[in-house]
C-alpha atoms as a PDB file:
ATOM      1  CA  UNK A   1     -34.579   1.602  47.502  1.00  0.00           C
ATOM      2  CA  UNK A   2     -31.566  -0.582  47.046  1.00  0.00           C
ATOM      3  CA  UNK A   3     -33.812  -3.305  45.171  1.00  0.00           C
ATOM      4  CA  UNK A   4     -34.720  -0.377  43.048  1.00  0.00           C
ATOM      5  CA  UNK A   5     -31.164   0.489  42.187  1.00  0.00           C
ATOM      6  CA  UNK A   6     -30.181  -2.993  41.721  1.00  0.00           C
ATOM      7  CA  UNK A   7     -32.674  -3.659  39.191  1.00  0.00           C
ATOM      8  CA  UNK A   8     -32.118  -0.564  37.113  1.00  0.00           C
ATOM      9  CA  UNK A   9     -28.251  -1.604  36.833  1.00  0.00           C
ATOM     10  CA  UNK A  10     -29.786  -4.708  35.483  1.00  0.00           C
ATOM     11  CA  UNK A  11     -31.236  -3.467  32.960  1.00  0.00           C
ATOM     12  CA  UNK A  12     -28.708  -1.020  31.611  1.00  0.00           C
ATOM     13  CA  UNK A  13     -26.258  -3.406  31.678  1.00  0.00           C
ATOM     14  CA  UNK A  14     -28.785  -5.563  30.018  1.00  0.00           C
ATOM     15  CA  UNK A  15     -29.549  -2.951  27.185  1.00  0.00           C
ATOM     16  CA  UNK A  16     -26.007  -2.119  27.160  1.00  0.00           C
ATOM     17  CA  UNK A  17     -24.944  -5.188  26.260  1.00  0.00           C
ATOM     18  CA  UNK A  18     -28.180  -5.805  23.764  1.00  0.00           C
ATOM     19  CA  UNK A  19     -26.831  -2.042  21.822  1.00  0.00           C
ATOM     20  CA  UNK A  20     -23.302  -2.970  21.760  1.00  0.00           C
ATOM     21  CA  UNK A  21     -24.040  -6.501  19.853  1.00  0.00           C
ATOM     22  CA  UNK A  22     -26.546  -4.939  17.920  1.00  0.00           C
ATOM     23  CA  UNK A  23     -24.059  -2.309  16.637  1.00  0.00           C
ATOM     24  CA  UNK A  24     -20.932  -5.225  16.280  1.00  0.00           C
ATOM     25  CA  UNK A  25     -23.521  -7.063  13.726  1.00  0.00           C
ATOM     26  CA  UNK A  26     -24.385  -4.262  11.484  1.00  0.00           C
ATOM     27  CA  UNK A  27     -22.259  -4.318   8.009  1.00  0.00           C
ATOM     28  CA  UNK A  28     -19.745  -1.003   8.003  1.00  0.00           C
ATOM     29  CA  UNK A  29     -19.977   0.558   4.571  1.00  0.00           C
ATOM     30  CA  UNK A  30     -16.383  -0.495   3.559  1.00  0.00           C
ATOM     31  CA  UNK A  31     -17.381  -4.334   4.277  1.00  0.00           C
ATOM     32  CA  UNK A  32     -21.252  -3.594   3.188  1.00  0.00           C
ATOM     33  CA  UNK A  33     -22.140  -6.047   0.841  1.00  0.00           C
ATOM     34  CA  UNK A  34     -18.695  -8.481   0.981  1.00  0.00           C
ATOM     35  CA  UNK A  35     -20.178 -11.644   1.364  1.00  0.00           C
ATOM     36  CA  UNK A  36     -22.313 -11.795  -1.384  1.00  0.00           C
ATOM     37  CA  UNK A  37     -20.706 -14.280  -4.076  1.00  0.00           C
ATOM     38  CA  UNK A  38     -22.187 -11.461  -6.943  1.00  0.00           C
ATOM     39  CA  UNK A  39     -18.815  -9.602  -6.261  1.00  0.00           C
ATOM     40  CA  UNK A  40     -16.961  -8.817  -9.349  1.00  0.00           C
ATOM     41  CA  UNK A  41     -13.698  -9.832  -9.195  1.00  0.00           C
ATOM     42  CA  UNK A  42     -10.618  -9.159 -12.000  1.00  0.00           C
ATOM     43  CA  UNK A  43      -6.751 -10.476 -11.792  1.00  0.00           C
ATOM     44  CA  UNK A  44      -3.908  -8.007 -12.007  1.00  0.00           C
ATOM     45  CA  UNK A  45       0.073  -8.627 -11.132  1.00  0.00           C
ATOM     46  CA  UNK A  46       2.043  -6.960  -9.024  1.00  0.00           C
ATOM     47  CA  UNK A  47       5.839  -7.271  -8.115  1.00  0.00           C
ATOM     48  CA  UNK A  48       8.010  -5.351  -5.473  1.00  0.00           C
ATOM     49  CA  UNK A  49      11.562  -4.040  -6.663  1.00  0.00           C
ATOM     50  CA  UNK A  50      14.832  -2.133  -5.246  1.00  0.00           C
ATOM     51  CA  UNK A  51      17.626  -2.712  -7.095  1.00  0.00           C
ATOM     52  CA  UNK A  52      18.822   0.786  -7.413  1.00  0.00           C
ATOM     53  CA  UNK A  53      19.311   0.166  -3.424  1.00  0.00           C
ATOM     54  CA  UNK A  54      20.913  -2.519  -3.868  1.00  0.00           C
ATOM     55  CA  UNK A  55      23.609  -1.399  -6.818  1.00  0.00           C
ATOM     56  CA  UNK A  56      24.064   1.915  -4.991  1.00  0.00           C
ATOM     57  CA  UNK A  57      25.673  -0.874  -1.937  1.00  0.00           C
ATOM     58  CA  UNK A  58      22.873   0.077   0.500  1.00  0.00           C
ATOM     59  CA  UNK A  59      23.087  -3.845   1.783  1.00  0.00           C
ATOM     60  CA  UNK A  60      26.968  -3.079   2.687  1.00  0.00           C
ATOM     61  CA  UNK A  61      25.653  -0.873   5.386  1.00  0.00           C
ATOM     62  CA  UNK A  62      25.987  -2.543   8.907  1.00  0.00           C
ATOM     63  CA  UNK A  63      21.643  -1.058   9.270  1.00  0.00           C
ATOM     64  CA  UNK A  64      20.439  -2.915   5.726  1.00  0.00           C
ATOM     65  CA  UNK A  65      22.590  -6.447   6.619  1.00  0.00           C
ATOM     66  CA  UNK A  66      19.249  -8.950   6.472  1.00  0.00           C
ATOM     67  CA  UNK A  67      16.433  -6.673   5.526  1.00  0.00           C
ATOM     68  CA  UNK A  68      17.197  -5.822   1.884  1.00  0.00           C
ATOM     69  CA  UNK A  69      16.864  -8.801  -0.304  1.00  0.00           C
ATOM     70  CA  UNK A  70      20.416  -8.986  -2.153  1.00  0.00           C
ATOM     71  CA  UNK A  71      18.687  -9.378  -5.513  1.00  0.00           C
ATOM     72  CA  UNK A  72      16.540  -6.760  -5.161  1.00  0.00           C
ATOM     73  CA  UNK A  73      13.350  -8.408  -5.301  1.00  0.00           C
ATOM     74  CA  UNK A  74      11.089  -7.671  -2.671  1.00  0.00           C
ATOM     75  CA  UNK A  75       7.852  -9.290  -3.899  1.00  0.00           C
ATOM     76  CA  UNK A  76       8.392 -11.720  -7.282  1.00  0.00           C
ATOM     77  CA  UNK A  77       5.587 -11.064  -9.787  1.00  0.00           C
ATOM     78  CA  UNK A  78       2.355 -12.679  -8.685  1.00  0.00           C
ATOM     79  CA  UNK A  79      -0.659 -12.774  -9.641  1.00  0.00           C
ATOM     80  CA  UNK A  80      -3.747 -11.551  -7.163  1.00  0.00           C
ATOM     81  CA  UNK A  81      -7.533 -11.095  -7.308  1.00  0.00           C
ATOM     82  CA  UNK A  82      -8.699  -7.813  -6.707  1.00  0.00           C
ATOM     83  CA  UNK A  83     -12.007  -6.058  -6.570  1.00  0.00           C
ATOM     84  CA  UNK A  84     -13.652  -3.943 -10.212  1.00  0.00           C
ATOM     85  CA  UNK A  85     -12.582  -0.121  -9.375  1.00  0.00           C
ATOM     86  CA  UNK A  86      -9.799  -1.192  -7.066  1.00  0.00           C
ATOM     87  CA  UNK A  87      -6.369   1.339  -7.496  1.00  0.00           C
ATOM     88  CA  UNK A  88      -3.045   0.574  -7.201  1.00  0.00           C
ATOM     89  CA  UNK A  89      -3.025   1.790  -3.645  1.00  0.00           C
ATOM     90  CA  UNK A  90      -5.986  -1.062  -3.055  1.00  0.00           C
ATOM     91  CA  UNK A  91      -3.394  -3.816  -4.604  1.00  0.00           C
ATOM     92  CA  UNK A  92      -1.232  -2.671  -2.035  1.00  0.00           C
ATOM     93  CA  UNK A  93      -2.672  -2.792   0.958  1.00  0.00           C
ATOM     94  CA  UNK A  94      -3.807  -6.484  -0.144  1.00  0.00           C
ATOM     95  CA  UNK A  95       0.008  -7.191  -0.884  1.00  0.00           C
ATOM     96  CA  UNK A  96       0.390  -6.082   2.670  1.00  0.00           C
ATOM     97  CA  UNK A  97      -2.319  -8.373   4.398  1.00  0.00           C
ATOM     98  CA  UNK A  98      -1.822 -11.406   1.979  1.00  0.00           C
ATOM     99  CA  UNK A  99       2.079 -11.511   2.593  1.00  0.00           C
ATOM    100  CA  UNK A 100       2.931  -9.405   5.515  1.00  0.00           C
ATOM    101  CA  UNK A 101       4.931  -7.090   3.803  1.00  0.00           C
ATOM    102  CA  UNK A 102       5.460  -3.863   5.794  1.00  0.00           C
ATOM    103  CA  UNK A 103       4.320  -0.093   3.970  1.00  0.00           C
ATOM    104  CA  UNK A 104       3.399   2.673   5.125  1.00  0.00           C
ATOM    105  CA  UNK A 105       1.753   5.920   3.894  1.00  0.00           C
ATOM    106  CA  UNK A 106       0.802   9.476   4.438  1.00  0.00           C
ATOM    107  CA  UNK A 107      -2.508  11.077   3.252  1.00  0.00           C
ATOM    108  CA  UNK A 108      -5.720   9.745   2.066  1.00  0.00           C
ATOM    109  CA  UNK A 109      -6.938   6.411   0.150  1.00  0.00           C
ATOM    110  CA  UNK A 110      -6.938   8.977  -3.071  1.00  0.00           C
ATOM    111  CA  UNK A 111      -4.106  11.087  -2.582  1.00  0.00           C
ATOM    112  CA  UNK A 112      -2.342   8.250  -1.218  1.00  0.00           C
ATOM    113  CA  UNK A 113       2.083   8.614  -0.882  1.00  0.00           C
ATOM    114  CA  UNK A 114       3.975   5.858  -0.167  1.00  0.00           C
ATOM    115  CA  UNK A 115       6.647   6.458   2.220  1.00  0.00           C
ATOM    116  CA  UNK A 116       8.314   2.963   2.887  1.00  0.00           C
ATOM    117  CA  UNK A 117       7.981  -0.543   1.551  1.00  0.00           C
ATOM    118  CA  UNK A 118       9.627  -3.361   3.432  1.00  0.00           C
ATOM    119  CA  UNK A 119      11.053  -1.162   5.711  1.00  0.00           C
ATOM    120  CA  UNK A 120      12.602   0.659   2.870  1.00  0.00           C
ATOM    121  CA  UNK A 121      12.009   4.344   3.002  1.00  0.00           C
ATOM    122  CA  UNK A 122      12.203   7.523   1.268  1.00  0.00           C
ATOM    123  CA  UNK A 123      15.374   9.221   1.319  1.00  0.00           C
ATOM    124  CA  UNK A 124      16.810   5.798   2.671  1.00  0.00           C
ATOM    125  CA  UNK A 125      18.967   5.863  -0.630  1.00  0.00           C
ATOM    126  CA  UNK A 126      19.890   9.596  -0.943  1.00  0.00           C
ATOM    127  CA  UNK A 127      18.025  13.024  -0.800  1.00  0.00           C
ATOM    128  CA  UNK A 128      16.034  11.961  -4.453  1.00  0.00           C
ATOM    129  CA  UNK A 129      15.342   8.131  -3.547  1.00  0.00           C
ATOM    130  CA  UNK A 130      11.403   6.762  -3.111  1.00  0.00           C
ATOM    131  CA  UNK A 131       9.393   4.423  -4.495  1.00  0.00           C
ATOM    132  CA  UNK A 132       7.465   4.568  -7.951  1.00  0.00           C
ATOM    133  CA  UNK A 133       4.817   2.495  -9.242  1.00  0.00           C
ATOM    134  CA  UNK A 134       4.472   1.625 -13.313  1.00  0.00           C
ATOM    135  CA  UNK A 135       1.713  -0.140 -14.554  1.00  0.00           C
ATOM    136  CA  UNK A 136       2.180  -2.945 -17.835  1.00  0.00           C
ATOM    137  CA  UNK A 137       5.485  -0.608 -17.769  1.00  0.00           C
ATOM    138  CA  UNK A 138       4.517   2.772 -17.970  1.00  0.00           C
ATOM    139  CA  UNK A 139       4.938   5.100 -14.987  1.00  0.00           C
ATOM    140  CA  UNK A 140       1.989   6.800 -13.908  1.00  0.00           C
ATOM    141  CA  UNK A 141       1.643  10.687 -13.285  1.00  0.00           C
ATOM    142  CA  UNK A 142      -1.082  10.283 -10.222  1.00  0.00           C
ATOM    143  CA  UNK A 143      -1.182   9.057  -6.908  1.00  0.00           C
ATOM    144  CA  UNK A 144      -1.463   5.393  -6.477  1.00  0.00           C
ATOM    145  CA  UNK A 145      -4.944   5.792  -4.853  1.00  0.00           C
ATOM    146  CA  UNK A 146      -5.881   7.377  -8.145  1.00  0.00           C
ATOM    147  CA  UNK A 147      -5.293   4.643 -10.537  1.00  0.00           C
ATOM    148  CA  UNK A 148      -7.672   2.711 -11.043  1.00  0.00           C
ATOM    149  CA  UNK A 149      -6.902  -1.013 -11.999  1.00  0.00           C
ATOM    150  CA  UNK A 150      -7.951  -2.952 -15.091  1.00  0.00           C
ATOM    151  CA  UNK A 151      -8.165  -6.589 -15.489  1.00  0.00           C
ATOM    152  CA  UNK A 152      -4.978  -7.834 -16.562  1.00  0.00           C
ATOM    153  CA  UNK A 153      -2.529  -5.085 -15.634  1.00  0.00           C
ATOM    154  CA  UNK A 154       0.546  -5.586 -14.617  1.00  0.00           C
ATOM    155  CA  UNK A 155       1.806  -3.778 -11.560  1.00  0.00           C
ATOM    156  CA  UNK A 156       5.437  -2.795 -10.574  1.00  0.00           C
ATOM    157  CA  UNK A 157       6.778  -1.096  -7.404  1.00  0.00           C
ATOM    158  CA  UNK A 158      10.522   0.178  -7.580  1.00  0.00           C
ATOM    159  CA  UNK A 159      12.608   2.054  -5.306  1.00  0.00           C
ATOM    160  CA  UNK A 160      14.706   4.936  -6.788  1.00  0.00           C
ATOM    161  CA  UNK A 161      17.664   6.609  -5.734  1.00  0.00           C
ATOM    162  CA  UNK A 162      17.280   9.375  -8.066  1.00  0.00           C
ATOM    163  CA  UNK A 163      13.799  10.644  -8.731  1.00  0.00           C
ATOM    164  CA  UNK A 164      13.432   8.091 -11.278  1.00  0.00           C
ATOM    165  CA  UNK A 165      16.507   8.877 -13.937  1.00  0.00           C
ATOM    166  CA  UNK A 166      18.289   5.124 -12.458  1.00  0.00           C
ATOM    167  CA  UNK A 167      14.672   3.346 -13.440  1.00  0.00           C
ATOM    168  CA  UNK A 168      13.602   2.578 -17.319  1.00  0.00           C
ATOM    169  CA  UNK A 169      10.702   3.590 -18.693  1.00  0.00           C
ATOM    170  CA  UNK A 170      10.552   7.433 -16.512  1.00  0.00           C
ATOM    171  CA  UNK A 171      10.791  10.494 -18.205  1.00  0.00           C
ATOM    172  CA  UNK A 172      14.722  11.300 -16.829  1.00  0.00           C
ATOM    173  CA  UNK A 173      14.365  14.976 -18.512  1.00  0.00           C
ATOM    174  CA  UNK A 174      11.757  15.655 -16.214  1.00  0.00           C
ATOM    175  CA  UNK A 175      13.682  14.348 -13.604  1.00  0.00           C
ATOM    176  CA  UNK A 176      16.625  16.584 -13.890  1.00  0.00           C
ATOM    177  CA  UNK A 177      14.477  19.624 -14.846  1.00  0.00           C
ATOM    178  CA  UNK A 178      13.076  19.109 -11.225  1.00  0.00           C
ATOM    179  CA  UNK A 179      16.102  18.513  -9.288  1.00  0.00           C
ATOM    180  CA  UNK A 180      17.682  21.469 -11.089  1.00  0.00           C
ATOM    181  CA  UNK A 181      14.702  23.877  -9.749  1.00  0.00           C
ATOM    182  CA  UNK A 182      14.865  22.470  -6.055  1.00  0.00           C
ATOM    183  CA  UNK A 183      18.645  22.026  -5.258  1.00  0.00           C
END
């Protein structure tokens, strides 16, 4: 009987470890199909900015001394490969692998909000301060998750401290209409 027993653990660990190799070497759908050299590829730019923090003295506080870059750039404009179809949120997330810069988010790949960027945070600058993306200059009305990238585009994040009236390019009537209706 204890032969018996000894053999069956045997062979479950056996097909236990056979299942669990098995299931490590099958392509997940997100990876599916990344290492063909077919994949289409297109170049975009993206940059990382906060000098609204920066001019409203955030870097004179004892908590921003040596995190804050004291010109404001977080990221200098640089030029990355991306994949066709990928969004703004996409270029981010390879921002953050490719040069370890910290973000974090709340909700889904689509309805994607960014909440910090190199430890930089909403609210961090005042009750109306967060970060906005523009892209070749014009700030977009969607999530980042929902914009999807074309070759050559030219991203820009930038930290406000005022629901985008201190930042050119916003619509700063909009801006005021909405912090008129929720003060």
């Amino acid at each position: 009987m204890i032969k018996i027993k000894q053999k069956l653990w045997k062979i479950t660990a056996i097909l236990s470890a056979c299942l669990l190799l098995a299931g490590c070497a099958q392509e997940t759908p997100d990876r599916a199909g990344s290492s063909k050299t077919s994949e289409e590829k297109m170049d975009v730019s993206v940059e990382i900015r906060c000098d609204t923090a920066i001019k409203k003295g955030l870097t004179k506080q004892k908590k921003w001394k040596g995190v804050l870059p004291k010109d404001g750039c977080m990221l200098k404009k640089e030029k990355m490969q991306v994949k066709k179809g990928s969004s703004v949120f996409d270029l981010l997330c390879e921002v953050q692998d490719a040069k370890g810069i910290q973000m974090e988010y709340s909700g889904g790949k689509k309805t994607a909000y960014i909440q910090g960027i190199g430890n930089l945070y909403e609210q961090d600058g005042g009750r109306w301060s967060g970060w906005m993306y523009s892209v070749n200059g014009k700030y977009a009305k969607v999530s980042c998750g929902e914009y999807t990238l074309k070759d050559g585009d030219e991203v820009q994040w930038n930290y406000s401290c005022d629901l985008g009236a201190d930042l050119k390019g916003t619509d700063k009537e909009k801006a005021k209409e909405w912090k008129e209706k929720n003060e």
